[in-house]
Protein backbone atom coordinates (compact mmCIF):
# COMPACT_ATOMS: atom_id res chain seq x y z
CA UNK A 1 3.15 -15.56 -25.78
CA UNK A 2 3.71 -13.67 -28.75
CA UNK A 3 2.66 -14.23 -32.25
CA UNK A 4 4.35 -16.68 -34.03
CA UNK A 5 4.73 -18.58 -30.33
CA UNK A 6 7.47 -16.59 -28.48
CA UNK A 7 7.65 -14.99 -25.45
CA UNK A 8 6.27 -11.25 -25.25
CA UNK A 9 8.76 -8.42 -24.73
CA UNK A 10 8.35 -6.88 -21.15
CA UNK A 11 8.16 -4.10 -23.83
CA UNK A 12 5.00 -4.56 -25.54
CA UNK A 13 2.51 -1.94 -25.12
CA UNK A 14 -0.14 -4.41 -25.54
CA UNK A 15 0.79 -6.23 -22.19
CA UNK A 16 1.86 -2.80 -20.20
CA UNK A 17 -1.72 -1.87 -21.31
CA UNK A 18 -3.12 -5.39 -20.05
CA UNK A 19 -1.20 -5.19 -16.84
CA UNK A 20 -2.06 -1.70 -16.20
CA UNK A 21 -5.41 -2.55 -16.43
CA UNK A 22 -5.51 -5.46 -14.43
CA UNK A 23 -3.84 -3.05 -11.87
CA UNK A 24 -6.25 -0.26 -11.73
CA UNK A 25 -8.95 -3.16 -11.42
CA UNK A 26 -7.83 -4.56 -8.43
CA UNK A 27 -7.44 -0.90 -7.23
CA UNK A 28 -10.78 -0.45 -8.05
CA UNK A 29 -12.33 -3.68 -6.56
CA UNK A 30 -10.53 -2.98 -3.00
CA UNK A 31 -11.68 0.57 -2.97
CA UNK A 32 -15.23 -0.94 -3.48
CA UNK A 33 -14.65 -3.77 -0.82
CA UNK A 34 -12.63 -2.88 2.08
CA UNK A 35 -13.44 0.21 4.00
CA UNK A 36 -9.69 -0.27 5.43
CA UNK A 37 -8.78 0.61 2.61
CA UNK A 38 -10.81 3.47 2.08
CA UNK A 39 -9.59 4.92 5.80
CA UNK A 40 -6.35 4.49 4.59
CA UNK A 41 -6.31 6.22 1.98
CA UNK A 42 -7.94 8.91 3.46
CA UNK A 43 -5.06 8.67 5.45
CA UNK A 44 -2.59 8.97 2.50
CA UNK A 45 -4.85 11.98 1.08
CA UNK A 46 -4.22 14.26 3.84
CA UNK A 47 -0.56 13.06 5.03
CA UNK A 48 1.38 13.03 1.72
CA UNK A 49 0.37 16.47 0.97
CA UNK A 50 1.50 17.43 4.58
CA UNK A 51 4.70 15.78 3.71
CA UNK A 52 4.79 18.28 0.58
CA UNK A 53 3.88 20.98 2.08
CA UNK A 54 6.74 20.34 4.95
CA UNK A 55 9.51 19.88 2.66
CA UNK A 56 8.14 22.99 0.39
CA UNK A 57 8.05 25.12 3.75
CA UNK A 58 10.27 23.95 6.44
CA UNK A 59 13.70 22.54 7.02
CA UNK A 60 12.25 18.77 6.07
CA UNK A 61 14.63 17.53 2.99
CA UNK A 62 13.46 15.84 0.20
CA UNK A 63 14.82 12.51 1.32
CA UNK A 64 12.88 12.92 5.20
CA UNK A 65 9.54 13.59 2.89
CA UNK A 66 10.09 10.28 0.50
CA UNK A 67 10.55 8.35 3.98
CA UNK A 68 7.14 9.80 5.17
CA UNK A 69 5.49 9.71 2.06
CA UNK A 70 7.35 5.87 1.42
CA UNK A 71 5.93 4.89 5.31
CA UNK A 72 2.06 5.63 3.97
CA UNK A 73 2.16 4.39 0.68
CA UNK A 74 3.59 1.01 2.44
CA UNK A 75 0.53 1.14 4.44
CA UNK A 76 -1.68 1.24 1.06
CA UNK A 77 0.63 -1.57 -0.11
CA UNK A 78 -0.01 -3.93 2.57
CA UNK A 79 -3.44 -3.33 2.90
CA UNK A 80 -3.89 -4.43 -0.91
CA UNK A 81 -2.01 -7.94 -0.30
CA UNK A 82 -4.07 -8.52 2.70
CA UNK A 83 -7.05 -7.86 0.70
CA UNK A 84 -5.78 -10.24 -1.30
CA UNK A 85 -5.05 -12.98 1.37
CA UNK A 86 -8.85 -12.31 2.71
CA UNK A 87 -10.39 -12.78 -0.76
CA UNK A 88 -8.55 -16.24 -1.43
CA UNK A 89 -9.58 -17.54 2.02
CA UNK A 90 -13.23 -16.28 1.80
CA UNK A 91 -13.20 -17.98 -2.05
CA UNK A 92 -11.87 -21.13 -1.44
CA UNK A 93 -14.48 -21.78 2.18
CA UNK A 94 -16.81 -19.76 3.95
CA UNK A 95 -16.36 -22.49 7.02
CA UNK A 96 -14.44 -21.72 9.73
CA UNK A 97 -11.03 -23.64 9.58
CA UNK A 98 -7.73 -22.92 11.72
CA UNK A 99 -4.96 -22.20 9.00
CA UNK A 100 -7.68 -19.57 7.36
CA UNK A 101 -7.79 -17.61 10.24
CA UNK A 102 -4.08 -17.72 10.20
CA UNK A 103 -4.09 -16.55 7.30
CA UNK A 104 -6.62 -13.62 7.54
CA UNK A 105 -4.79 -12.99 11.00
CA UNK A 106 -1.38 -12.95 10.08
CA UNK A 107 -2.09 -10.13 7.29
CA UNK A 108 -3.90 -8.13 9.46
CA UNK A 109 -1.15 -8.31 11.67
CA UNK A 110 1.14 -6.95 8.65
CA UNK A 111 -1.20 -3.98 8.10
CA UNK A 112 -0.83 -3.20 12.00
CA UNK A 113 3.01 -3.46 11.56
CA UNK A 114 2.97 -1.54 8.37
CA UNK A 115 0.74 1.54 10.52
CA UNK A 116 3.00 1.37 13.51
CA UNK A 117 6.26 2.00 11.26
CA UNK A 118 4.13 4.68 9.38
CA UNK A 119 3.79 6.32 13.42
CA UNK A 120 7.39 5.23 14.20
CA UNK A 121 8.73 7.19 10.79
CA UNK A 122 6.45 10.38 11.71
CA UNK A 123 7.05 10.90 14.81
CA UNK A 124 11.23 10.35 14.42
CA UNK A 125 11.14 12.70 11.15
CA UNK A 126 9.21 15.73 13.04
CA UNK A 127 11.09 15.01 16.59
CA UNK A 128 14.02 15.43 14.23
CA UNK A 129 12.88 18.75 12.50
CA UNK A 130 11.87 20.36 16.00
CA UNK A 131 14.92 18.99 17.78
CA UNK A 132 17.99 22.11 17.06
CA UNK A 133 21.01 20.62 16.11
C-alpha cells in the first residue's frame, strides 16, 4: 500500500526495484542450492548462443531461434518452480509423508517434460534446416 493507504501503482519504481530484487534473490539462492540448476544453465550458456550463431549464419529465421532459445529458457523456468515446490516440502517436514513426495515427484517430472520438449524443439528445428525444401 501506498502512502496515505492506497494501493501502489504497478508503476512505482520503488516496488519494480523491490520485486526485482526479490527476483535476482531467488535467482541467486537456486544457483547456490540446486546443482540442476547449475547443469542447466550450463546448458542455456552454450545452446542459446548456438541458437545465435545459427540464425546469424545459416538459413535458421529469427522466429526458429526464439523457439530454441524459448525451449531452454522454459527449462530454466521450470527448474526454478520446482525448486520452489522442493523448498516448501523440505520447510514444512523433513519426515517422509506420501503427498510430499508427490509433490517433489510431480515437479521433477515437469523438469523432465520441460527437457524432452527442449530435445523435441532441437531436433525438429535442425531436421528442418538440413531437410531441402
Amino acid at each position: 500500500m501506498g502512502a496515505g493507504g492506497g494501493r501502489s501503482s504497478a508503476l512505482d519504481p520503488g516496488r519494480i526495484w523491490h520485486a526485482t530484487r526479490y527476483s535476482l534473490q531467488g535467482l541467486q539462492a537456486t544457483f547456490r542450492h540446486e546443482a540442476a540448476f547449475r547443469q542447466e544453465l550450463i546448458l542455456a550458456a552454450l545452446l542459446t548462443p548456438l541458437a545465435l550463431a545459427l540464425a546469424l549464419w545459416s538459413p535458421l529465421t529469427w522466429t526458429q531461434c526464439a523457439l530454441l532459445v524459448a525451449s531452454v529458457l522454459l527449462v530454466l523456468l521450470v527448474e526454478l518452480l520446482n525448486s520452489a515446490v522442493e523448498s516448501l516440502v523440505d520447510r514444512i517436514s523433513d519426515e517422509h509423508h506420501d503427498l510430499s513426495k508427490r509433490a517433489k515427484d510431480t515437479g521433477s517430472a515437469a523438469v523432465l517434460i520441460s527437457l524432452i520438449n527442449c530435445g523435441v524443439v532441437w531436433a525438429l528445428v535442425l531436421l528442418d534446416l538440413l531437410v531441402e525444401k
